[in-house]
Protein backbone atom coordinates (compact mmCIF):
# COMPACT_ATOMS: atom_id res chain seq x y z
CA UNK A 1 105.05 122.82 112.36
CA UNK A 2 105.48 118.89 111.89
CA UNK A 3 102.61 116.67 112.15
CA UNK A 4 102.92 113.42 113.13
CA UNK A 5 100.46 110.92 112.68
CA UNK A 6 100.53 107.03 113.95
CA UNK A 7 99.89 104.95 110.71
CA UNK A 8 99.43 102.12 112.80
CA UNK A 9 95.76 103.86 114.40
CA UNK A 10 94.79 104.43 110.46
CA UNK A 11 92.28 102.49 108.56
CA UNK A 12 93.99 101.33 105.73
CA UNK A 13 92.95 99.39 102.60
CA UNK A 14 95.19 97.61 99.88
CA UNK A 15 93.90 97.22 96.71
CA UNK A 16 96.27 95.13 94.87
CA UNK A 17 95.79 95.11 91.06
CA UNK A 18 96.96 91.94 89.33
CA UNK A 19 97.05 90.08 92.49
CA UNK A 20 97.19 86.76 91.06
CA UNK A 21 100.21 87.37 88.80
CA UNK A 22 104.07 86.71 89.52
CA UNK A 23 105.23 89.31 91.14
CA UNK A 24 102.23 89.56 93.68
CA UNK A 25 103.08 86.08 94.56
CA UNK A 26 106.86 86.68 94.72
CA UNK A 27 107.36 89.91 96.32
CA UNK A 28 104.05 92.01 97.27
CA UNK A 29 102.27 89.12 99.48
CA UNK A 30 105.30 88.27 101.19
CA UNK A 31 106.69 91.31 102.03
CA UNK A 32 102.80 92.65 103.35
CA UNK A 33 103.26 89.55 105.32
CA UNK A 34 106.72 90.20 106.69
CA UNK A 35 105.50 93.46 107.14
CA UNK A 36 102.67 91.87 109.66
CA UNK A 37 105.19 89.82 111.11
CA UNK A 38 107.13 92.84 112.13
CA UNK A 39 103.92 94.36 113.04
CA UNK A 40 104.90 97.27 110.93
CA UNK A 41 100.97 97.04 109.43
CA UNK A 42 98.08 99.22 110.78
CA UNK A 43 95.74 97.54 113.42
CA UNK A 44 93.01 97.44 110.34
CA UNK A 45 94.77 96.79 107.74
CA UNK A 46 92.81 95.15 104.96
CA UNK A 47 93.96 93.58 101.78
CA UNK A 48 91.69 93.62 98.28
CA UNK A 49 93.24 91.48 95.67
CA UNK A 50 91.98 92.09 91.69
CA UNK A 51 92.87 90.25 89.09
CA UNK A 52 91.07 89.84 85.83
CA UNK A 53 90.90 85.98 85.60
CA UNK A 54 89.37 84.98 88.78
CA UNK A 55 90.79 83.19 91.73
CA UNK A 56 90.66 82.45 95.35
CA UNK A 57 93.57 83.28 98.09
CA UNK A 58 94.75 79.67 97.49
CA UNK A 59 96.31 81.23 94.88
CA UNK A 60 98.25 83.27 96.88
């Protein structure tokens, strides 16, 4: 039996560790965004950035 489920109806929550370092900047946050672009994201998708020196999502 296969069971398909539509990701897109799904609650979803990031949590992206290190969110303020290089390759967060370079490849995770844009390709999320190209991601929402294509609207290939769940309706509520939600996005937790953590990083151990602080900053803001100008960072981003």
């Amino acid at each position: 039996m296969i069971v398909q489920i539509d990701v897109r109806k799904c609650d979803t929550v990031f949590v992206l560790f290190g969110a303020g370092g290089d390759l967060a900047k370079r490849l995770i946050v844009p390709a999320l965004y190209n991601l929402y672009l294509d609207r290939h994201l769940p309706e509520h998708f939600r996005l937790i950035g953590v990083d151990r020196d602080g900053f803001d999502d100008t960072r981003l």
